[in-house]
C-alpha atoms as a PDB file:
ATOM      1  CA  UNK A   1     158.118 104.327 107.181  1.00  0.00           C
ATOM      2  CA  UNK A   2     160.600 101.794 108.598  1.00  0.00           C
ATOM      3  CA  UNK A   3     160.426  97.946 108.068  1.00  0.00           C
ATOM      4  CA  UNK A   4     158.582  96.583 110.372  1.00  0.00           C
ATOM      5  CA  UNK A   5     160.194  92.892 110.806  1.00  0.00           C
ATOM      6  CA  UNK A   6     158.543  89.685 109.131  1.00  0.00           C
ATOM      7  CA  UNK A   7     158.540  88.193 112.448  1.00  0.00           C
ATOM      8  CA  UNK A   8     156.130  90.634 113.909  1.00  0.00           C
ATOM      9  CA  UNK A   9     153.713  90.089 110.946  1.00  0.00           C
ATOM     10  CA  UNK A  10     153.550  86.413 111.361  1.00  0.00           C
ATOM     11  CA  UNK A  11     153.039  87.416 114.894  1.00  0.00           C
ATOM     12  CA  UNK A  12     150.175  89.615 114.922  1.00  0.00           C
ATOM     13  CA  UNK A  13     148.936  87.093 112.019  1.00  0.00           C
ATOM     14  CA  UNK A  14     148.878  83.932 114.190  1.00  0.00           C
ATOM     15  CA  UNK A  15     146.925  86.552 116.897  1.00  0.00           C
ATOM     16  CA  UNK A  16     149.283  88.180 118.637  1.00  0.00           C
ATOM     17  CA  UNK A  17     147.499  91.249 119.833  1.00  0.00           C
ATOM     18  CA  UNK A  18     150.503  93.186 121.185  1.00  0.00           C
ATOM     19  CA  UNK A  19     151.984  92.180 117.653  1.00  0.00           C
ATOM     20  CA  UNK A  20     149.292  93.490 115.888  1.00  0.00           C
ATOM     21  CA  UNK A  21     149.494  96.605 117.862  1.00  0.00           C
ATOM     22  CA  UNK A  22     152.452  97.191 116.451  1.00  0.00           C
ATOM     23  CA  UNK A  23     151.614  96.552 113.180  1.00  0.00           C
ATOM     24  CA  UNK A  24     148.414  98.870 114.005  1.00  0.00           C
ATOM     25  CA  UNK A  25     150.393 101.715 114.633  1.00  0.00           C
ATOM     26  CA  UNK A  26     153.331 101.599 112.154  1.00  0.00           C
ATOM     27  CA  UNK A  27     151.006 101.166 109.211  1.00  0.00           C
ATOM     28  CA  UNK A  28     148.282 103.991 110.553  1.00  0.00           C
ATOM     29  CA  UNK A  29     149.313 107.120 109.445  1.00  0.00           C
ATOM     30  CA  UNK A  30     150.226 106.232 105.853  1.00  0.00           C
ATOM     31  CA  UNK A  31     146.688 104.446 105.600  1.00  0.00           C
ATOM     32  CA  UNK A  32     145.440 107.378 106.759  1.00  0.00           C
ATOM     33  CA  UNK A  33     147.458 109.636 104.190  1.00  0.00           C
ATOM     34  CA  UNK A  34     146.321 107.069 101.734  1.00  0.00           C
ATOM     35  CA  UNK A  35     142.492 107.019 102.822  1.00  0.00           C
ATOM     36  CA  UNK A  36     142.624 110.850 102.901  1.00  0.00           C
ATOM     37  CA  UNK A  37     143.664 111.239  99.098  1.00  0.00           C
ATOM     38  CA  UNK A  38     140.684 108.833  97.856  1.00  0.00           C
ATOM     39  CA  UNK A  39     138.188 110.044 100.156  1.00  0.00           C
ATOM     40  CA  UNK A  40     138.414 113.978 100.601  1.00  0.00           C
ATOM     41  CA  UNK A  41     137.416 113.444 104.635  1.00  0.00           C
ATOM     42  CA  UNK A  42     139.196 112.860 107.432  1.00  0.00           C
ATOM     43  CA  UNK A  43     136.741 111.740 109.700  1.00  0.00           C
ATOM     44  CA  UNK A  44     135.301 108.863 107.171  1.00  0.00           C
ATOM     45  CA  UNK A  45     139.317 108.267 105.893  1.00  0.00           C
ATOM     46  CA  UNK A  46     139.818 107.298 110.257  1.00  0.00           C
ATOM     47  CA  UNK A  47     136.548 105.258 109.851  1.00  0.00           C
ATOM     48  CA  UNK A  48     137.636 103.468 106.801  1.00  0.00           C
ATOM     49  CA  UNK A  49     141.399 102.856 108.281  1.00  0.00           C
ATOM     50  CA  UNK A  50     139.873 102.096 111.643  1.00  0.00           C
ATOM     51  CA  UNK A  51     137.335  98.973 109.627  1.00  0.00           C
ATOM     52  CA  UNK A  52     140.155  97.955 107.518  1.00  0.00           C
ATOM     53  CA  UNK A  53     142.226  97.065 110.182  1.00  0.00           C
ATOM     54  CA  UNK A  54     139.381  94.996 111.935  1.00  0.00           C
ATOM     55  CA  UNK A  55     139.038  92.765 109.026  1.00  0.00           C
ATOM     56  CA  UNK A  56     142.455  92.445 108.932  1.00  0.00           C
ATOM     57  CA  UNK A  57     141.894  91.077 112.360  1.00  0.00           C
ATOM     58  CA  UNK A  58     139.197  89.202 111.537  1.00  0.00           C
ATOM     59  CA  UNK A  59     140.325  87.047 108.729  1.00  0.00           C
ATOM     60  CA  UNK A  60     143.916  87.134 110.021  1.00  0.00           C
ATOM     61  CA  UNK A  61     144.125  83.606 109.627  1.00  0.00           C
ATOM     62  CA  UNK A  62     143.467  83.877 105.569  1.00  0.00           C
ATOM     63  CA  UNK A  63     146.637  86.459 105.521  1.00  0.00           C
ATOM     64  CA  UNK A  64     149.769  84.697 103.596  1.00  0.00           C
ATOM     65  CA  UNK A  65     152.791  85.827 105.375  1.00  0.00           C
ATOM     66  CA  UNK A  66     154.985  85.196 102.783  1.00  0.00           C
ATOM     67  CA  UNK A  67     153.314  88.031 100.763  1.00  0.00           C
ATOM     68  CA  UNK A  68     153.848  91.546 100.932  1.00  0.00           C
ATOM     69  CA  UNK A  69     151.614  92.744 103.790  1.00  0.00           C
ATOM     70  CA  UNK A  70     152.061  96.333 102.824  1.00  0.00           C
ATOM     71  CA  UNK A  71     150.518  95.540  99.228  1.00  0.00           C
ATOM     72  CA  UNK A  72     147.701  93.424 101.319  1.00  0.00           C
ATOM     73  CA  UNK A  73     146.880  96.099 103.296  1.00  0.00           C
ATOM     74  CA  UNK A  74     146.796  99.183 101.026  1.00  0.00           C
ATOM     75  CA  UNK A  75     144.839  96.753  98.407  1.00  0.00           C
ATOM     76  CA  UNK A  76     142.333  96.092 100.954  1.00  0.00           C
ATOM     77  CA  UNK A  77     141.924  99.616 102.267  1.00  0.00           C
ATOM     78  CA  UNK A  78     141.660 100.714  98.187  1.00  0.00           C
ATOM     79  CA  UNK A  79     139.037  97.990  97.780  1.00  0.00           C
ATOM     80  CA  UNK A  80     136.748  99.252 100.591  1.00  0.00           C
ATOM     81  CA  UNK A  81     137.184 102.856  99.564  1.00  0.00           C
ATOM     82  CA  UNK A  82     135.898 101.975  96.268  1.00  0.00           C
ATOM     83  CA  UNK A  83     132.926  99.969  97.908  1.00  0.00           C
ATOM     84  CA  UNK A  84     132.177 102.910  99.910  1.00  0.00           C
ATOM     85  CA  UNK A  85     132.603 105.440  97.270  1.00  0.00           C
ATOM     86  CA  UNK A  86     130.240 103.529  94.706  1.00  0.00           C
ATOM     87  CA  UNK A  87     127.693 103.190  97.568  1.00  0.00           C
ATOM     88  CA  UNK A  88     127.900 106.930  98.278  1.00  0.00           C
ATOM     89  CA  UNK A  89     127.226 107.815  94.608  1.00  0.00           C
ATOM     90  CA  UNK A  90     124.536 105.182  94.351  1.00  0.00           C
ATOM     91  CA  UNK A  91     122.757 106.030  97.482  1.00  0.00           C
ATOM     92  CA  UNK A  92     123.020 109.844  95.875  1.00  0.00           C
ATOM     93  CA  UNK A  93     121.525 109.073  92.623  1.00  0.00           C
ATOM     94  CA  UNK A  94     119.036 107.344  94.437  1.00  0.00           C
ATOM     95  CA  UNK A  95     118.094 110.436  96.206  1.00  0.00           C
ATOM     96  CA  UNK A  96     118.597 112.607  93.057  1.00  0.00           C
ATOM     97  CA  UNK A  97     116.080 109.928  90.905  1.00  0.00           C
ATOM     98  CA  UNK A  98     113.438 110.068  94.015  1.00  0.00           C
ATOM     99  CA  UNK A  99     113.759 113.903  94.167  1.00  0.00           C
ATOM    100  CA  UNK A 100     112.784 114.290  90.097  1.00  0.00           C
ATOM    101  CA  UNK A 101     110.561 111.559  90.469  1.00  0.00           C
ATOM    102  CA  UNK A 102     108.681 113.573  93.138  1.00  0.00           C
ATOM    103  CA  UNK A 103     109.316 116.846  91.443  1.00  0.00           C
ATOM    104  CA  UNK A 104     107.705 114.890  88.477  1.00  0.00           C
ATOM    105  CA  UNK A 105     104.867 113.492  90.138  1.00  0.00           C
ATOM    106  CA  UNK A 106     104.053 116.981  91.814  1.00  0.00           C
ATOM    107  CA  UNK A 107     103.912 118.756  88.714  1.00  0.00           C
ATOM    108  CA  UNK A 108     101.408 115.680  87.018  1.00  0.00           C
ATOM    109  CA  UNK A 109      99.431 115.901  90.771  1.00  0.00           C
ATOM    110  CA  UNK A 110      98.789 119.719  90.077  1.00  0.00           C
ATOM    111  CA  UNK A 111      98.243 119.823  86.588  1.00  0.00           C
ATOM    112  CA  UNK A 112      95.837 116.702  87.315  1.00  0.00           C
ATOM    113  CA  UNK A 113      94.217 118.579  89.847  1.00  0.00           C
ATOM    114  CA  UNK A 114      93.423 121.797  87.185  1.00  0.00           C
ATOM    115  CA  UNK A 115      92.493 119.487  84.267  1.00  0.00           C
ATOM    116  CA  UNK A 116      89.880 118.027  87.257  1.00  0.00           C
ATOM    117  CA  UNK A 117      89.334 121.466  88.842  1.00  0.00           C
ATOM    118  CA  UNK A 118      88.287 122.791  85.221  1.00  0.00           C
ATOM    119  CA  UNK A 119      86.269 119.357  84.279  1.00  0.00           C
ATOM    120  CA  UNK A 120      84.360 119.939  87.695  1.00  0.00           C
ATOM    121  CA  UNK A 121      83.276 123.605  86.578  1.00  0.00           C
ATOM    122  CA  UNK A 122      82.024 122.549  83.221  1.00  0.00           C
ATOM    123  CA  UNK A 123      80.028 120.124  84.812  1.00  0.00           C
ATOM    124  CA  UNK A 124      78.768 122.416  87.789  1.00  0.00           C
ATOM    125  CA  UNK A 125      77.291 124.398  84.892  1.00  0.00           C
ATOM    126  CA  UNK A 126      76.144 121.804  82.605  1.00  0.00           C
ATOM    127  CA  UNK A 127      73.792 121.153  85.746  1.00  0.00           C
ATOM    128  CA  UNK A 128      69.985 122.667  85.731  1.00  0.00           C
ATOM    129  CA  UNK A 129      69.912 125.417  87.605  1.00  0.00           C
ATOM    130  CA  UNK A 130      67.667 124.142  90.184  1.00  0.00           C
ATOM    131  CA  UNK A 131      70.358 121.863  91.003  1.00  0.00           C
ATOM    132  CA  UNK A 132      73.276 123.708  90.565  1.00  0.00           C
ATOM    133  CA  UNK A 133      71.397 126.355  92.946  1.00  0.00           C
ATOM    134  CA  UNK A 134      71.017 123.613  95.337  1.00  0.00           C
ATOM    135  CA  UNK A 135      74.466 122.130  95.071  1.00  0.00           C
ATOM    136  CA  UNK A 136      76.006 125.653  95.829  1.00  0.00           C
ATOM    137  CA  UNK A 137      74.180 126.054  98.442  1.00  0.00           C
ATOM    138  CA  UNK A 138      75.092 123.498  99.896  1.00  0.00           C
ATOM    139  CA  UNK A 139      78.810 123.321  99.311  1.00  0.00           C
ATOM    140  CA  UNK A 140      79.611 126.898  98.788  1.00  0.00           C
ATOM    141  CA  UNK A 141      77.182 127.942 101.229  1.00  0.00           C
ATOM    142  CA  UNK A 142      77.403 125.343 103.949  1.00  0.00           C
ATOM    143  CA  UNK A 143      73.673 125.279 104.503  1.00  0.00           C
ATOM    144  CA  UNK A 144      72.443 121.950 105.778  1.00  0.00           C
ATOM    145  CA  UNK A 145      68.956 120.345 103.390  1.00  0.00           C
ATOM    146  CA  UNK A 146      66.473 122.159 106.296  1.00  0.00           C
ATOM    147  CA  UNK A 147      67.892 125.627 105.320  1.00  0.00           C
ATOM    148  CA  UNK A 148      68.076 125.281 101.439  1.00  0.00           C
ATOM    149  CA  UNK A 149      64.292 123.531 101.572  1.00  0.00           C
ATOM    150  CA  UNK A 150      62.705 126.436 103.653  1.00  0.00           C
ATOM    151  CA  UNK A 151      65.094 129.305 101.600  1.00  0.00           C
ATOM    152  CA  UNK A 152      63.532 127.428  98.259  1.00  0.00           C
ATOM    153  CA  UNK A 153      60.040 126.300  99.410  1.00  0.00           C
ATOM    154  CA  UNK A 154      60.923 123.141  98.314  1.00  0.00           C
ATOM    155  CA  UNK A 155      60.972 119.487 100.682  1.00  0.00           C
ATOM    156  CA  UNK A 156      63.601 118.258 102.330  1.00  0.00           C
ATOM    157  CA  UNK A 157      63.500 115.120 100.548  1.00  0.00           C
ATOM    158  CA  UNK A 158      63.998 117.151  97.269  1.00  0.00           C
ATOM    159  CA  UNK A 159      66.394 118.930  98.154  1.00  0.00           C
ATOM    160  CA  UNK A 160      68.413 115.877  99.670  1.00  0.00           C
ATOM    161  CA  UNK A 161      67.445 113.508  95.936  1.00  0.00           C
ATOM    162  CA  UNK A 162      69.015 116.866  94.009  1.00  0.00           C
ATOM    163  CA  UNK A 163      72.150 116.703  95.523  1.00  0.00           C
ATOM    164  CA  UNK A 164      72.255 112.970  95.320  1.00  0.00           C
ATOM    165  CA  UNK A 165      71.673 113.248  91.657  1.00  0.00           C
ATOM    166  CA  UNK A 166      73.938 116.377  90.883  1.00  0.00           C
ATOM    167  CA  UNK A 167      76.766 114.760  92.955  1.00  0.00           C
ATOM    168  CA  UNK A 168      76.430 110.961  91.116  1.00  0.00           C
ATOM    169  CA  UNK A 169      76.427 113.668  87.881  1.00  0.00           C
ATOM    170  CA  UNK A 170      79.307 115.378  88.510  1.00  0.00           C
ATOM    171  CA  UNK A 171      81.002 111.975  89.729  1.00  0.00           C
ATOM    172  CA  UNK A 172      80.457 111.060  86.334  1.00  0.00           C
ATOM    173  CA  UNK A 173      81.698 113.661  84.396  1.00  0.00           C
ATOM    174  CA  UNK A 174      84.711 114.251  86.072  1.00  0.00           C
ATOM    175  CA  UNK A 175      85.979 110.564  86.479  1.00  0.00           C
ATOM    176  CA  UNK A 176      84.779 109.655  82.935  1.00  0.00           C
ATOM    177  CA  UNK A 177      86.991 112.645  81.314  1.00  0.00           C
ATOM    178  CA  UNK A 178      90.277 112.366  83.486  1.00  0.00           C
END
């Protein structure tokens, strides 16, 4: 890497933008080197160079030309790799927390869903079997309150105030237990 002259520092610094140029393309490649070694990936290594040197631009006027501007730069760069690198693993445990999380909460779903499943059948048979012949009927069976009143010689109206009262039963049983 050859010196690059004070003089076209302080130029790109005071906004030069053939200076900075310059400064753009003698300090690229060993960013890039640099960025590389930290990051593992070339594409997001260009990315991070490519940003660094846009702040640079940015907040030129902040810059201290009598310090090294090598050191400046390669801090800088270091700093926002770090940033980035910290976000990356934070965005992935993140995604790894929300992953058990729903790995947890389908495993409580389904063993919620058995404990009720189970809780449901005790209570189907805990029924008379008037009603439980009437709620299966009607459930399992999909006949509508005309169908199960003529296939029982019961009313319609009984038939529709048995499942009323199994259903508010089994509500009951199952929501009281769980």
């Amino acid at each position: 890497m050859s010196c690059l002259t004070e003089t076209i520092i302080h130029q790109a610094i005071q906004g030069d933008k053939a200076a900075f140029a310059k400064v753009y393309q003698h300090y690229r490649t060993p960013a890039l080197k640099f960025s590389i070694s930290l990051l593992k990936d070339k594409e997001e290594a260009e990315n991070m160079v490519h940003d660094v040197f846009i702040k640079i631009w940015e907040k030129r006027a902040l810059i201290n030309p009598e310090l090294n501007f090598s050191s400046y730069l390669f801090t800088c760069l270091r700093n926002m790799i770090f940033d980035y690198l910290k976000q990356v693993e934070k965005s992935q445990l993140l995604r790894q927390r929300y992953m058990e999380r729903m790995d947890r909460t389908t495993e409580e779903d389904q063993e919620d869903l058995e404990t009720r499943c189970i809780l449901l059948h005790k209570a189907i048979n805990a029924l008379s079997e008037k009603r439980k012949l009437i709620l299966l009927l009607n459930i399992e069976g999909g006949k509508s309150y005309q169908e199960i009143a003529e296939s029982l010689r019961i009313s319609k109206n009984t038939v529709k105030n048995q499942l009323v009262k199994a259903k508010q039963l089994l509500r009951e049983r199952v929501d009281l237990a769980s």
